[in-house]
PDB file of N, CA and C in Angstrom:
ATOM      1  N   UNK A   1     -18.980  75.498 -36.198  1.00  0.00           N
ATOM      2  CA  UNK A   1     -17.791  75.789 -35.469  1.00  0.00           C
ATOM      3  C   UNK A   1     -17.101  77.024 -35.993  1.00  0.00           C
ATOM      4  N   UNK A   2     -17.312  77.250 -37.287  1.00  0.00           N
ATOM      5  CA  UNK A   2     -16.683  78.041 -38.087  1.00  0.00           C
ATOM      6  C   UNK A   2     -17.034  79.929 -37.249  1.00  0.00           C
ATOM      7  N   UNK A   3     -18.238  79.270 -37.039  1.00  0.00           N
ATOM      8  CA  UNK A   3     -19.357  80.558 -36.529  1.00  0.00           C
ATOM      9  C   UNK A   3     -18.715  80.768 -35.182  1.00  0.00           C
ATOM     10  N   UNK A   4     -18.727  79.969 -34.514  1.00  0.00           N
ATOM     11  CA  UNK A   4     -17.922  80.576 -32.747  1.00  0.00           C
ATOM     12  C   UNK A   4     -16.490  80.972 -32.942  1.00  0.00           C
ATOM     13  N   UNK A   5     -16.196  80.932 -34.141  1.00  0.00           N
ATOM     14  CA  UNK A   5     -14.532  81.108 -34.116  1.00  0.00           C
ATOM     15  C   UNK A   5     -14.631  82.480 -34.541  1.00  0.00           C
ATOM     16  N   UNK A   6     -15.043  82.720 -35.430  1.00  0.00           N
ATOM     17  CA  UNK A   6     -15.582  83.843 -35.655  1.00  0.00           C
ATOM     18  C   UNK A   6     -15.741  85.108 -34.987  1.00  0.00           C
ATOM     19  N   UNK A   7     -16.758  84.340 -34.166  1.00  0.00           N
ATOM     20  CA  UNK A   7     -17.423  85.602 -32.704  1.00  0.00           C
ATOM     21  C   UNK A   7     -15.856  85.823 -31.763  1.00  0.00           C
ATOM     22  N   UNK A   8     -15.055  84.617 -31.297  1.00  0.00           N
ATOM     23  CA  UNK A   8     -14.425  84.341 -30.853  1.00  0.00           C
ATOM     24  C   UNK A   8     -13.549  85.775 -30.846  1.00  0.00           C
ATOM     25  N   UNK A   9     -12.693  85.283 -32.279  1.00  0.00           N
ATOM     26  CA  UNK A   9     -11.994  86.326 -32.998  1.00  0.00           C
ATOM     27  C   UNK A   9     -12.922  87.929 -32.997  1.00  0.00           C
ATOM     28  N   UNK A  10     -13.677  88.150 -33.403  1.00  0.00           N
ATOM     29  CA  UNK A  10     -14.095  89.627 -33.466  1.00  0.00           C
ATOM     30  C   UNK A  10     -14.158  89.567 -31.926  1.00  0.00           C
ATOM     31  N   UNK A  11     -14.395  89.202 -31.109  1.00  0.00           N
ATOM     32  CA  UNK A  11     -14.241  89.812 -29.363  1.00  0.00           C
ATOM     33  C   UNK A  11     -13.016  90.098 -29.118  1.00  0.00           C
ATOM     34  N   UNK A  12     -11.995  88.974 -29.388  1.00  0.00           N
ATOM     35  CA  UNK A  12     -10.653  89.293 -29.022  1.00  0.00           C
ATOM     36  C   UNK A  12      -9.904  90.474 -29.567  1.00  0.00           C
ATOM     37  N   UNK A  13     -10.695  90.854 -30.651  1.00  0.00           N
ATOM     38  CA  UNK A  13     -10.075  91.969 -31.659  1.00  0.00           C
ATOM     39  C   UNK A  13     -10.817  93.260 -31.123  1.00  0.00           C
ATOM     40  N   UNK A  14     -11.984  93.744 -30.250  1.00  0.00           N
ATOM     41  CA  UNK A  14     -12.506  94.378 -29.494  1.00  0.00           C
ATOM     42  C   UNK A  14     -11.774  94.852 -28.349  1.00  0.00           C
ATOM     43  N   UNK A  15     -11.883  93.576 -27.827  1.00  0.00           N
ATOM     44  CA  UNK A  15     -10.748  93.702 -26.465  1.00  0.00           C
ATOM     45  C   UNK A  15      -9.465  94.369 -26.909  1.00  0.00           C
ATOM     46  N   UNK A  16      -8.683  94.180 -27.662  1.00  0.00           N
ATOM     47  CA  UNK A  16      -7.510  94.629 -27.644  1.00  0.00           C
ATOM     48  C   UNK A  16      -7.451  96.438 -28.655  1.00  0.00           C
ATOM     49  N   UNK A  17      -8.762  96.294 -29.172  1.00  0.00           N
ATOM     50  CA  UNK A  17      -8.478  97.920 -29.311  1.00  0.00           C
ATOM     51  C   UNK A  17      -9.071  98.720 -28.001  1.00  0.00           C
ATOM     52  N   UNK A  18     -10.142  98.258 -27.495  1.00  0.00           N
ATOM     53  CA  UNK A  18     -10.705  98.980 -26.009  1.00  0.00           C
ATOM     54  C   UNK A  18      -8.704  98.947 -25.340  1.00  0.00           C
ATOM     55  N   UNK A  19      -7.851  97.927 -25.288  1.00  0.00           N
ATOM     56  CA  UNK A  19      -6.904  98.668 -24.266  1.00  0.00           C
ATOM     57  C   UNK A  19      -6.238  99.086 -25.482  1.00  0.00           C
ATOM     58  N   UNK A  20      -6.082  98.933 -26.598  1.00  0.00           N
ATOM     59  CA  UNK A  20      -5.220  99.708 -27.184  1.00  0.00           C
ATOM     60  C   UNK A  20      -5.488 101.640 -26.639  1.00  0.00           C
ATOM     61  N   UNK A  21      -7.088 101.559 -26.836  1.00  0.00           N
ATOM     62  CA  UNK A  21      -7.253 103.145 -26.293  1.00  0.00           C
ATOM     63  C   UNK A  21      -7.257 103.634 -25.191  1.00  0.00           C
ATOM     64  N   UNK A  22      -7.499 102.695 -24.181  1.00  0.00           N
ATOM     65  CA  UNK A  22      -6.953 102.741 -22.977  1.00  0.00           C
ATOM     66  C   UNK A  22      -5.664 103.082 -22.679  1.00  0.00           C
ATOM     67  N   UNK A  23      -4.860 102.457 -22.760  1.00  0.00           N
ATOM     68  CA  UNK A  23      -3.392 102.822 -23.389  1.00  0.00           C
ATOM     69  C   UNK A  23      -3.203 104.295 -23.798  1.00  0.00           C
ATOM     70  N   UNK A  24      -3.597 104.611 -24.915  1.00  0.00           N
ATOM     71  CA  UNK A  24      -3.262 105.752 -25.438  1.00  0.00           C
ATOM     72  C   UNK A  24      -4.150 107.108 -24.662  1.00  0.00           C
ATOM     73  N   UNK A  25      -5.053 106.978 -23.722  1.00  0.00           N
ATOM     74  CA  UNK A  25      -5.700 107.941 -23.205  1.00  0.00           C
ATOM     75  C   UNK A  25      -4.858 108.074 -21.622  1.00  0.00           C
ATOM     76  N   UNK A  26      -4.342 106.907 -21.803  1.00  0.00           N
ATOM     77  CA  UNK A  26      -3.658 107.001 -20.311  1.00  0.00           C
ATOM     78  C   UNK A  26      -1.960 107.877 -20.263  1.00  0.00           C
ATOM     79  N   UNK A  27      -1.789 107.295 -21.797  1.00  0.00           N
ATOM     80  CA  UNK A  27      -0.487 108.334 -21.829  1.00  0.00           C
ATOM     81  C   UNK A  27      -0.557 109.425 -22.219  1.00  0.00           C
ATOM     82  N   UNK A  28      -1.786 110.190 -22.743  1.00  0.00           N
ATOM     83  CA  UNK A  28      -2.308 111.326 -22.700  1.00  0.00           C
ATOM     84  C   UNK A  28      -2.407 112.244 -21.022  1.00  0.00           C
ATOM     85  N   UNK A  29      -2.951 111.478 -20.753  1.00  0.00           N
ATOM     86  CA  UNK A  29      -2.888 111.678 -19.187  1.00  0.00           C
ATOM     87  C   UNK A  29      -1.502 112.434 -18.269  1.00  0.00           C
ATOM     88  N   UNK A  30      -0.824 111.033 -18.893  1.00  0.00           N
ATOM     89  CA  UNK A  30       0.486 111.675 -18.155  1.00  0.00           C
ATOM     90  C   UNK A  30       1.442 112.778 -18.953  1.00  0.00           C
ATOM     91  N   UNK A  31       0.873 112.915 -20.432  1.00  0.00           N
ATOM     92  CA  UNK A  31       1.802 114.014 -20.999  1.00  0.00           C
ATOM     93  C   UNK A  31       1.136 115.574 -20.229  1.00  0.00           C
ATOM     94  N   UNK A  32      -0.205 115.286 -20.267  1.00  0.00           N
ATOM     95  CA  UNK A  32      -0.678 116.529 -19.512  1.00  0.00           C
ATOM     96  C   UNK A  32      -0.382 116.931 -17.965  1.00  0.00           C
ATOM     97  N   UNK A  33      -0.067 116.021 -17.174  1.00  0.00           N
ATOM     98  CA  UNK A  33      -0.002 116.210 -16.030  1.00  0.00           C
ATOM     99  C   UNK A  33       1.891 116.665 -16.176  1.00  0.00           C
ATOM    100  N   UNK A  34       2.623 116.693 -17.027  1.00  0.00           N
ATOM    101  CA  UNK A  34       4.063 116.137 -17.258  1.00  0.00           C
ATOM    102  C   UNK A  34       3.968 117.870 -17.399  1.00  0.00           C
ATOM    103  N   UNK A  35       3.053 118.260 -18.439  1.00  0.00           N
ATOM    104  CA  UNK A  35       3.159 119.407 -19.023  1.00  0.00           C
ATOM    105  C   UNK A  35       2.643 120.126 -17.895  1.00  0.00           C
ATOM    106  N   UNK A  36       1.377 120.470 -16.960  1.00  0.00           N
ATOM    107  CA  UNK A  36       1.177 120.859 -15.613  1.00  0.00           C
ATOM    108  C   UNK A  36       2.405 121.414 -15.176  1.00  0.00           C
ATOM    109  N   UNK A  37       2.998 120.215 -14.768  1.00  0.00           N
ATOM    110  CA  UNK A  37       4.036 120.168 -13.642  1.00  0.00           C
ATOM    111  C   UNK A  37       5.213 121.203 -13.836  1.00  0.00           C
ATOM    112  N   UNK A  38       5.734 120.984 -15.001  1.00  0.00           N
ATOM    113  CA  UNK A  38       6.538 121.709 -15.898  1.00  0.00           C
ATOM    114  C   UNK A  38       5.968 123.542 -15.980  1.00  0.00           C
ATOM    115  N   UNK A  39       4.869 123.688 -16.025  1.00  0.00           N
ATOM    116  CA  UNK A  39       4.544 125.153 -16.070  1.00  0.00           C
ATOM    117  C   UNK A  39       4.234 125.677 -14.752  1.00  0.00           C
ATOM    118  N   UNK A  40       4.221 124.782 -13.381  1.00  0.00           N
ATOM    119  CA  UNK A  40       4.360 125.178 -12.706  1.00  0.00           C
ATOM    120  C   UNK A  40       5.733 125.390 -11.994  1.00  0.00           C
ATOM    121  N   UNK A  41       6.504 124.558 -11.863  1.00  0.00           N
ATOM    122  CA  UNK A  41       7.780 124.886 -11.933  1.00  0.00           C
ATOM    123  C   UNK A  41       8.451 126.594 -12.588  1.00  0.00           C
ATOM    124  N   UNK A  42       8.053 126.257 -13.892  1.00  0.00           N
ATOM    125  CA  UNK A  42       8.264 127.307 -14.673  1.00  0.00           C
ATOM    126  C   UNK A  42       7.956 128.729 -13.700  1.00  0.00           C
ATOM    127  N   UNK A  43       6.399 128.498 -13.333  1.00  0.00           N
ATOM    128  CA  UNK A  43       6.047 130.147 -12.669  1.00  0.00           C
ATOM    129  C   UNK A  43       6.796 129.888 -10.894  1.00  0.00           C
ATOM    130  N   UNK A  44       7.369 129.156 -10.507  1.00  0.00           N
ATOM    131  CA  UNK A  44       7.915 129.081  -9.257  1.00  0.00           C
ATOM    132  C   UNK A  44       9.447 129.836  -9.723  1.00  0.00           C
ATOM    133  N   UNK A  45       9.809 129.226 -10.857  1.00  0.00           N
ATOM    134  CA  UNK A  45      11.422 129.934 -10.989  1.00  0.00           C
ATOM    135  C   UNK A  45      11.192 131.355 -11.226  1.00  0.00           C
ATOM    136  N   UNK A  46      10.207 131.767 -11.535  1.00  0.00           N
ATOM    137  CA  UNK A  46       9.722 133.209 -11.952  1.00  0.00           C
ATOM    138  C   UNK A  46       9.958 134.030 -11.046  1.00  0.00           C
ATOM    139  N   UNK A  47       8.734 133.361 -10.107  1.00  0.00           N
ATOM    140  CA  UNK A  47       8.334 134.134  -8.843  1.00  0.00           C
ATOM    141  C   UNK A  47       9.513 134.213  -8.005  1.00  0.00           C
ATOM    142  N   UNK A  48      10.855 133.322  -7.919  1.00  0.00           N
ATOM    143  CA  UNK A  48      11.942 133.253  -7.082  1.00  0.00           C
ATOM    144  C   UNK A  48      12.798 134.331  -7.719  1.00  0.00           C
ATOM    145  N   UNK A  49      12.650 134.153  -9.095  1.00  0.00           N
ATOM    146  CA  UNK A  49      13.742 135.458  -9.794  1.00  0.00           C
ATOM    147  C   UNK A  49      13.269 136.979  -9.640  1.00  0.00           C
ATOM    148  N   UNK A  50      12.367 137.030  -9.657  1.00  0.00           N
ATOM    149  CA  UNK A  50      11.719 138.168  -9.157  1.00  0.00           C
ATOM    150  C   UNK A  50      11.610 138.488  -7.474  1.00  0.00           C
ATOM    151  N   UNK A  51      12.036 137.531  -6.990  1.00  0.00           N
ATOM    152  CA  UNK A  51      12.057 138.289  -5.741  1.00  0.00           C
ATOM    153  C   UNK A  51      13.056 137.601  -4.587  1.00  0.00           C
ATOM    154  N   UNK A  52      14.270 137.160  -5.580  1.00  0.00           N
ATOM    155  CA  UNK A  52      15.434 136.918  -4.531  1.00  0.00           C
ATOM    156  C   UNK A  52      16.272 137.930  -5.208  1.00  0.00           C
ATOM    157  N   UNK A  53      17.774 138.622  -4.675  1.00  0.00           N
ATOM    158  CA  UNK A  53      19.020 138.756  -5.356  1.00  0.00           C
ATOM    159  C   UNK A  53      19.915 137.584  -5.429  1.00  0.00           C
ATOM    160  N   UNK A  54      20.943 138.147  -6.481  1.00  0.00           N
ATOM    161  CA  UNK A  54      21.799 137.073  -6.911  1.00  0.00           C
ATOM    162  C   UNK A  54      22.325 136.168  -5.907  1.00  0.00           C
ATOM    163  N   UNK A  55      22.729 136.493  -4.548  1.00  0.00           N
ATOM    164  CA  UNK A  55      23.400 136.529  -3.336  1.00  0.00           C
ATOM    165  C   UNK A  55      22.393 135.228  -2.452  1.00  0.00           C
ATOM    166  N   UNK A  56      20.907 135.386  -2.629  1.00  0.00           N
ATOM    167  CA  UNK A  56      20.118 135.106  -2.231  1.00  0.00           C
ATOM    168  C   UNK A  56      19.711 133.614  -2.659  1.00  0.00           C
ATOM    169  N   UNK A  57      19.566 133.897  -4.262  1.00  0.00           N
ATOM    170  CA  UNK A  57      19.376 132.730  -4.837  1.00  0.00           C
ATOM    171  C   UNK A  57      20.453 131.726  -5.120  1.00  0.00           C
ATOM    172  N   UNK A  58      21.730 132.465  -5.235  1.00  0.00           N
ATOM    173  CA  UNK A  58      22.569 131.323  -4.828  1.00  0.00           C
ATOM    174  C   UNK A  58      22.831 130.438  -3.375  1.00  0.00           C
ATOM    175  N   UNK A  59      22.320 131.198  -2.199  1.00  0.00           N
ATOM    176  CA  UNK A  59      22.488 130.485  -1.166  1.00  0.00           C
ATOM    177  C   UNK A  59      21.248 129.388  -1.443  1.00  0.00           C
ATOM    178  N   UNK A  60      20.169 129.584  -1.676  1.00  0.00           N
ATOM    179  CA  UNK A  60      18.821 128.963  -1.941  1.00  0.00           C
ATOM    180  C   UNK A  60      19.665 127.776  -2.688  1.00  0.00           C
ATOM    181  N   UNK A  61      20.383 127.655  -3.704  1.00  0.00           N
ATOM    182  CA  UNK A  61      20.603 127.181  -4.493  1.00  0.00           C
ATOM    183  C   UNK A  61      22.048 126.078  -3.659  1.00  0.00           C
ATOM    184  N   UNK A  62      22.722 126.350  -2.954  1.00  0.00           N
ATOM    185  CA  UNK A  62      23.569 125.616  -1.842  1.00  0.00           C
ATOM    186  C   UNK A  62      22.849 125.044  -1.438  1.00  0.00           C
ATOM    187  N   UNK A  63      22.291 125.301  -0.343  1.00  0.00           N
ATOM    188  CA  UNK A  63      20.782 124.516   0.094  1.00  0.00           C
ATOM    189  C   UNK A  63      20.251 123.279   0.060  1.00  0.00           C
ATOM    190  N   UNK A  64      20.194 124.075  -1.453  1.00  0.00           N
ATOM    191  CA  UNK A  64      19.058 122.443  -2.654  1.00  0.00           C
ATOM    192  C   UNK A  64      20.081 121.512  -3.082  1.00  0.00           C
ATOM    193  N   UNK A  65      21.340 121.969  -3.027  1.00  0.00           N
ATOM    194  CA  UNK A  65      22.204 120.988  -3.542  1.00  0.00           C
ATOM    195  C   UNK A  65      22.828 120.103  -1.984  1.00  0.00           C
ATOM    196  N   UNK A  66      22.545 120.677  -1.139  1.00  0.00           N
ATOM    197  CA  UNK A  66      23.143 119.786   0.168  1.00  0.00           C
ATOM    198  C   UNK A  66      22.088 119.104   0.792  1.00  0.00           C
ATOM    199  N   UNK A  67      20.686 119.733   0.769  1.00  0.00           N
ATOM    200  CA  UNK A  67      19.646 119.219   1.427  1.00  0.00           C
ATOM    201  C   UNK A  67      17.770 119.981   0.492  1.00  0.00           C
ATOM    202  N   UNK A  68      18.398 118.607  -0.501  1.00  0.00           N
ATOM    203  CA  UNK A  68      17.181 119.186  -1.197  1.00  0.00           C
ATOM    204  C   UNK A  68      15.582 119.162  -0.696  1.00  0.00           C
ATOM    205  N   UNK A  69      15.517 118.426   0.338  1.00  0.00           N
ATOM    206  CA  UNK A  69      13.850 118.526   0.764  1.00  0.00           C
ATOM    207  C   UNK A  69      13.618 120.227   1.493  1.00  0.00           C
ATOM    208  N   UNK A  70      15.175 120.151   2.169  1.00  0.00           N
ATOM    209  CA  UNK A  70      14.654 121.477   2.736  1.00  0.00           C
ATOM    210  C   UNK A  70      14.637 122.614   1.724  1.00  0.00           C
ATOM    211  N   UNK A  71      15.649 122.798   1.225  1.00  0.00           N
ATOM    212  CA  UNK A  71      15.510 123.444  -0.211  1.00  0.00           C
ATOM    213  C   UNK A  71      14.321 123.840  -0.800  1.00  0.00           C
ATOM    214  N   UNK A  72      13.433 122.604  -1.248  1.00  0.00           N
ATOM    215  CA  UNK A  72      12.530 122.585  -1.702  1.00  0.00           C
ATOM    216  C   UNK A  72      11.374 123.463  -0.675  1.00  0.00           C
ATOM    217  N   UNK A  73      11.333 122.892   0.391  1.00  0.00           N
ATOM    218  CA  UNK A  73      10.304 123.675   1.079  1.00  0.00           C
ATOM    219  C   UNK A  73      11.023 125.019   1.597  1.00  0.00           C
ATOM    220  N   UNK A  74      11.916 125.417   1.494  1.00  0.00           N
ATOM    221  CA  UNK A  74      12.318 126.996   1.582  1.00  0.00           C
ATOM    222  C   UNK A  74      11.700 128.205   0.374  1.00  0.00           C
ATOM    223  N   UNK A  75      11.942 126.654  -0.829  1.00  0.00           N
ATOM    224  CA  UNK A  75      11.260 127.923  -1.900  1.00  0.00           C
ATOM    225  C   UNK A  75       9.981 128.002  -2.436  1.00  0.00           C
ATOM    226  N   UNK A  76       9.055 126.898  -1.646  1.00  0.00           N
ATOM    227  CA  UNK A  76       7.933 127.287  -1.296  1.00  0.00           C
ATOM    228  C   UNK A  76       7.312 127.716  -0.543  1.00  0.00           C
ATOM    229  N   UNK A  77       7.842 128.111   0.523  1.00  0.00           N
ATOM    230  CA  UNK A  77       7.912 129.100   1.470  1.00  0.00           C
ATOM    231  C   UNK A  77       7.776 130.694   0.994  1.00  0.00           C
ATOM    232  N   UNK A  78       9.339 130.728   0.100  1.00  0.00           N
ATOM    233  CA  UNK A  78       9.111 132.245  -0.415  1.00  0.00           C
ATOM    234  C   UNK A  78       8.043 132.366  -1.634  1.00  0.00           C
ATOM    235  N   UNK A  79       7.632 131.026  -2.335  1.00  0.00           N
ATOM    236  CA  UNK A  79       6.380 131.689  -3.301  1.00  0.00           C
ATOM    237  C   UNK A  79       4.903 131.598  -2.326  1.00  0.00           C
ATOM    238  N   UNK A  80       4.756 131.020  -1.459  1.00  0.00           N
ATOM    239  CA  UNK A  80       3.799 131.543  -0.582  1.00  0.00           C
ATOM    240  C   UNK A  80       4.010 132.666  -0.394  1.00  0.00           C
ATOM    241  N   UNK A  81       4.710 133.708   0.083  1.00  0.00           N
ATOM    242  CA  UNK A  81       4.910 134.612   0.915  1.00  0.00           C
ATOM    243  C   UNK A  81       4.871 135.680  -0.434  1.00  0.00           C
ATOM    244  N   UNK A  82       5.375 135.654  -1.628  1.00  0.00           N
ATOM    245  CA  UNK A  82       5.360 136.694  -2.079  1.00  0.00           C
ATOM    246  C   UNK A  82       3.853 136.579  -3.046  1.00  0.00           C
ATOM    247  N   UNK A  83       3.145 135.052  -2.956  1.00  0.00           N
ATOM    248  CA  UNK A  83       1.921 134.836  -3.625  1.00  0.00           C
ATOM    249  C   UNK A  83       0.907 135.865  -2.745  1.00  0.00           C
ATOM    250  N   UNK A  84       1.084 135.866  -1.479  1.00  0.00           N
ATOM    251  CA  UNK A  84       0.300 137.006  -0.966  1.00  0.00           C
ATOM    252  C   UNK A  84       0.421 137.921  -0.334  1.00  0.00           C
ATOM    253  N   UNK A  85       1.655 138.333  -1.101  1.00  0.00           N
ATOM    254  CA  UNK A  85       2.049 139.964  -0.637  1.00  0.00           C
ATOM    255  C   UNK A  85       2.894 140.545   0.285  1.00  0.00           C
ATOM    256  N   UNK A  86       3.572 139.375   0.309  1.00  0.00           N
ATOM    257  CA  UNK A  86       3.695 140.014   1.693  1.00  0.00           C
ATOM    258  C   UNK A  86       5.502 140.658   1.799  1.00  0.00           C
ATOM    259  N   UNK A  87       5.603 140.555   0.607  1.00  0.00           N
ATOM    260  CA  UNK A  87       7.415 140.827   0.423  1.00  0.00           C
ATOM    261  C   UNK A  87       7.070 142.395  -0.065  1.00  0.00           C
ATOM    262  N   UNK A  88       7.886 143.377   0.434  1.00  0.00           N
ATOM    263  CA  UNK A  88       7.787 144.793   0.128  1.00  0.00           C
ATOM    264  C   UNK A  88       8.834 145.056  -0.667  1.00  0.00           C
ATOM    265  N   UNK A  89      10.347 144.351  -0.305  1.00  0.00           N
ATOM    266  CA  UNK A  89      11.461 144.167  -1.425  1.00  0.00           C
ATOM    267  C   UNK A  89      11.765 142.847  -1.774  1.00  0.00           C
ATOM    268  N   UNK A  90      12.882 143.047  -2.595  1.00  0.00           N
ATOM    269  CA  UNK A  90      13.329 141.399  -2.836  1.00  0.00           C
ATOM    270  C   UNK A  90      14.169 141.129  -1.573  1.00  0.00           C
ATOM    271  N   UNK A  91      14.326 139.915  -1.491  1.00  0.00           N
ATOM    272  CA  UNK A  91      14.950 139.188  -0.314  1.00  0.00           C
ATOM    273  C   UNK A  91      16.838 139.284  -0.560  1.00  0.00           C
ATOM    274  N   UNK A  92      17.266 139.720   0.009  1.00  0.00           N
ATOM    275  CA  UNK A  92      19.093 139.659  -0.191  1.00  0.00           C
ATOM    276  C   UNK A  92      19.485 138.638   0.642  1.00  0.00           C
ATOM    277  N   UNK A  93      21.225 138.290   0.841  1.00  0.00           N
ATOM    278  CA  UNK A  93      21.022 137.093   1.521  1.00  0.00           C
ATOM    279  C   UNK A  93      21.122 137.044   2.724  1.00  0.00           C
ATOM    280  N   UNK A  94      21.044 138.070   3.468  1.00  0.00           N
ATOM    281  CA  UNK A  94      21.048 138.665   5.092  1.00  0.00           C
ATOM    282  C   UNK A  94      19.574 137.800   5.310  1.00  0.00           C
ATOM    283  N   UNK A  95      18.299 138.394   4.421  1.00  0.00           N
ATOM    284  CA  UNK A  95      17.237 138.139   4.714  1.00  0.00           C
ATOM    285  C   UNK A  95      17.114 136.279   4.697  1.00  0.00           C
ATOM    286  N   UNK A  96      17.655 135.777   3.319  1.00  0.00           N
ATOM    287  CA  UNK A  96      17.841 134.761   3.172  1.00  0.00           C
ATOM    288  C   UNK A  96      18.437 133.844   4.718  1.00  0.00           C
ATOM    289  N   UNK A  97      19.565 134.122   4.947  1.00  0.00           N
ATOM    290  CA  UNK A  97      19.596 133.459   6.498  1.00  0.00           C
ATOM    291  C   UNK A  97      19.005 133.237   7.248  1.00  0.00           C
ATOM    292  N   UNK A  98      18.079 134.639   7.294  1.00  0.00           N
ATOM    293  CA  UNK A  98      17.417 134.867   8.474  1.00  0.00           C
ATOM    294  C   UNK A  98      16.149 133.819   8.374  1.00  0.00           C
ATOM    295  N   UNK A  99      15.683 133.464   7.306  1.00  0.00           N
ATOM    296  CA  UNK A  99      13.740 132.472   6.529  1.00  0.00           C
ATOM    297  C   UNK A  99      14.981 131.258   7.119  1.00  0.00           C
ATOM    298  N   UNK A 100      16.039 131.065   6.404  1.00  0.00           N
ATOM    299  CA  UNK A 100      16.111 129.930   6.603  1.00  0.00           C
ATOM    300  C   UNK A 100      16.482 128.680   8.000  1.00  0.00           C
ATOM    301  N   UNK A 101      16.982 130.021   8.941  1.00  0.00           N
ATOM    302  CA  UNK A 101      17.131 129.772  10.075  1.00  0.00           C
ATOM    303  C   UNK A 101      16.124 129.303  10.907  1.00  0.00           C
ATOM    304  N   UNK A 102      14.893 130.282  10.561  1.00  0.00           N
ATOM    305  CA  UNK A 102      13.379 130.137  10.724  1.00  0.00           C
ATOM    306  C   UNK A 102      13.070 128.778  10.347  1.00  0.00           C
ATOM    307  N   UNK A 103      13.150 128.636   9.122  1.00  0.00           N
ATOM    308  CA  UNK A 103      12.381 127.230   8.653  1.00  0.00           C
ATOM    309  C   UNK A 103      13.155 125.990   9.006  1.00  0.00           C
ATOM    310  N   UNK A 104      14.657 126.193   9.514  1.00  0.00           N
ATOM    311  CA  UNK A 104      14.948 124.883  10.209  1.00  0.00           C
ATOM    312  C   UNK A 104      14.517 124.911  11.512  1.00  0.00           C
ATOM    313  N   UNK A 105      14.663 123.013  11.310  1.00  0.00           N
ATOM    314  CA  UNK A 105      14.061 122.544  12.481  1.00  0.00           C
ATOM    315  C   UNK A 105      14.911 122.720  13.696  1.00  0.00           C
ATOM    316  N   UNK A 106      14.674 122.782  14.793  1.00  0.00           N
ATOM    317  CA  UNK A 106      15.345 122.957  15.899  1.00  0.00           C
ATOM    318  C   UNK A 106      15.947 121.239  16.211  1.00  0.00           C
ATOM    319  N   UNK A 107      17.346 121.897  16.254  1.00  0.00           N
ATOM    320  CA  UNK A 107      18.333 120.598  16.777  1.00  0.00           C
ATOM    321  C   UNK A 107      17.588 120.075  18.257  1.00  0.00           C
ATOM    322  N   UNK A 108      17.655 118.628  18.095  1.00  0.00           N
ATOM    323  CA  UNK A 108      17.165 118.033  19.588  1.00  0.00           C
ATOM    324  C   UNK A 108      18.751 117.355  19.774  1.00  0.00           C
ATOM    325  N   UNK A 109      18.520 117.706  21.022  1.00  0.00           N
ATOM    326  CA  UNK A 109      19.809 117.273  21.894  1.00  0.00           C
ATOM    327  C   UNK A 109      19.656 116.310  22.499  1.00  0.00           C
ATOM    328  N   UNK A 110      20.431 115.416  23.441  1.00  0.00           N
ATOM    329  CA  UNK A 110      19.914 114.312  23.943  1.00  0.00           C
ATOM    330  C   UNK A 110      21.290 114.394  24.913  1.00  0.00           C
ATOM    331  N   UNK A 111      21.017 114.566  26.536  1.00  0.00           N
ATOM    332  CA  UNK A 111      21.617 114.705  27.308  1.00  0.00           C
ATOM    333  C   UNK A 111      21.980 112.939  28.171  1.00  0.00           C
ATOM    334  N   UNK A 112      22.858 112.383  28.093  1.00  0.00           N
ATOM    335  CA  UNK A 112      22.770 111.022  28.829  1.00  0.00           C
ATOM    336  C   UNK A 112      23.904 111.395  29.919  1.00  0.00           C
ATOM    337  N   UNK A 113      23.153 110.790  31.202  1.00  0.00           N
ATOM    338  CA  UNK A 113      23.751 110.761  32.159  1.00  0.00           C
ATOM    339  C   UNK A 113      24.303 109.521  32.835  1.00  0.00           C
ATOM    340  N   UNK A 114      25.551 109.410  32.875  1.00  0.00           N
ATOM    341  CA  UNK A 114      25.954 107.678  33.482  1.00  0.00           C
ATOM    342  C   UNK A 114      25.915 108.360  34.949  1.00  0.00           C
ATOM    343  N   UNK A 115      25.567 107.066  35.669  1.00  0.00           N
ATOM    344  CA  UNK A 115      25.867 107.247  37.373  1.00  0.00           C
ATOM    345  C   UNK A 115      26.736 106.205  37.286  1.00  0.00           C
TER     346      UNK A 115
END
């Protein structure tokens, strides 16, 4: 009996370092993807400072604070656009109005008629 207790014990002590490393490869995982995320961010604030004015990026920055999804996809909008070239200056906030007017959605109206 002594002998199955034994085996018993060394399996259970197997098992729990297999998830102990499980565990620890998994939060490896997410420090890297944490760190990813973070350096991409990083080159998005880049690419926005480099090619908004002050005027510009503060409206960008209204925006994100009233309606952050759109926000968000406004300023991936402008790192698309300057990822391939296609900005000749930086954006001021004339221009700024103008993308963002663009990238909203068109108001639907809804006409009801009583008879």
């Amino acid at each position: 009996m002594s002998d199955s207790q034994d085996d018993l014990e060394e399996l259970r002590e197997e098992k729990m370092q297999e998830l102990r490393e499980r565990k620890q490869q998994e939060s490896g995982d997410a420090e890297a993807q944490e760190a990813r995320r973070q350096q991409a961010e990083a080159q998005k604030k880049a690419v926005l400072r480099q090619h908004l004015t002050d005027g510009a990026r503060k409206r960008l920055n209204s925006v994100k604070m009233s309606k952050p999804e759109f926000g968000e996809q406004a300023e991936q909008q402008i790192v698309a656009i300057a990822q391939r070239g296609q900005l000749g200056e930086k954006i001021d906030e004339e221009k700024m109005k103008a993308l963002l007017k663009e990238l909203k959605p068109d108001d639907k109206s809804f006409n009801v008629r009583r008879r």
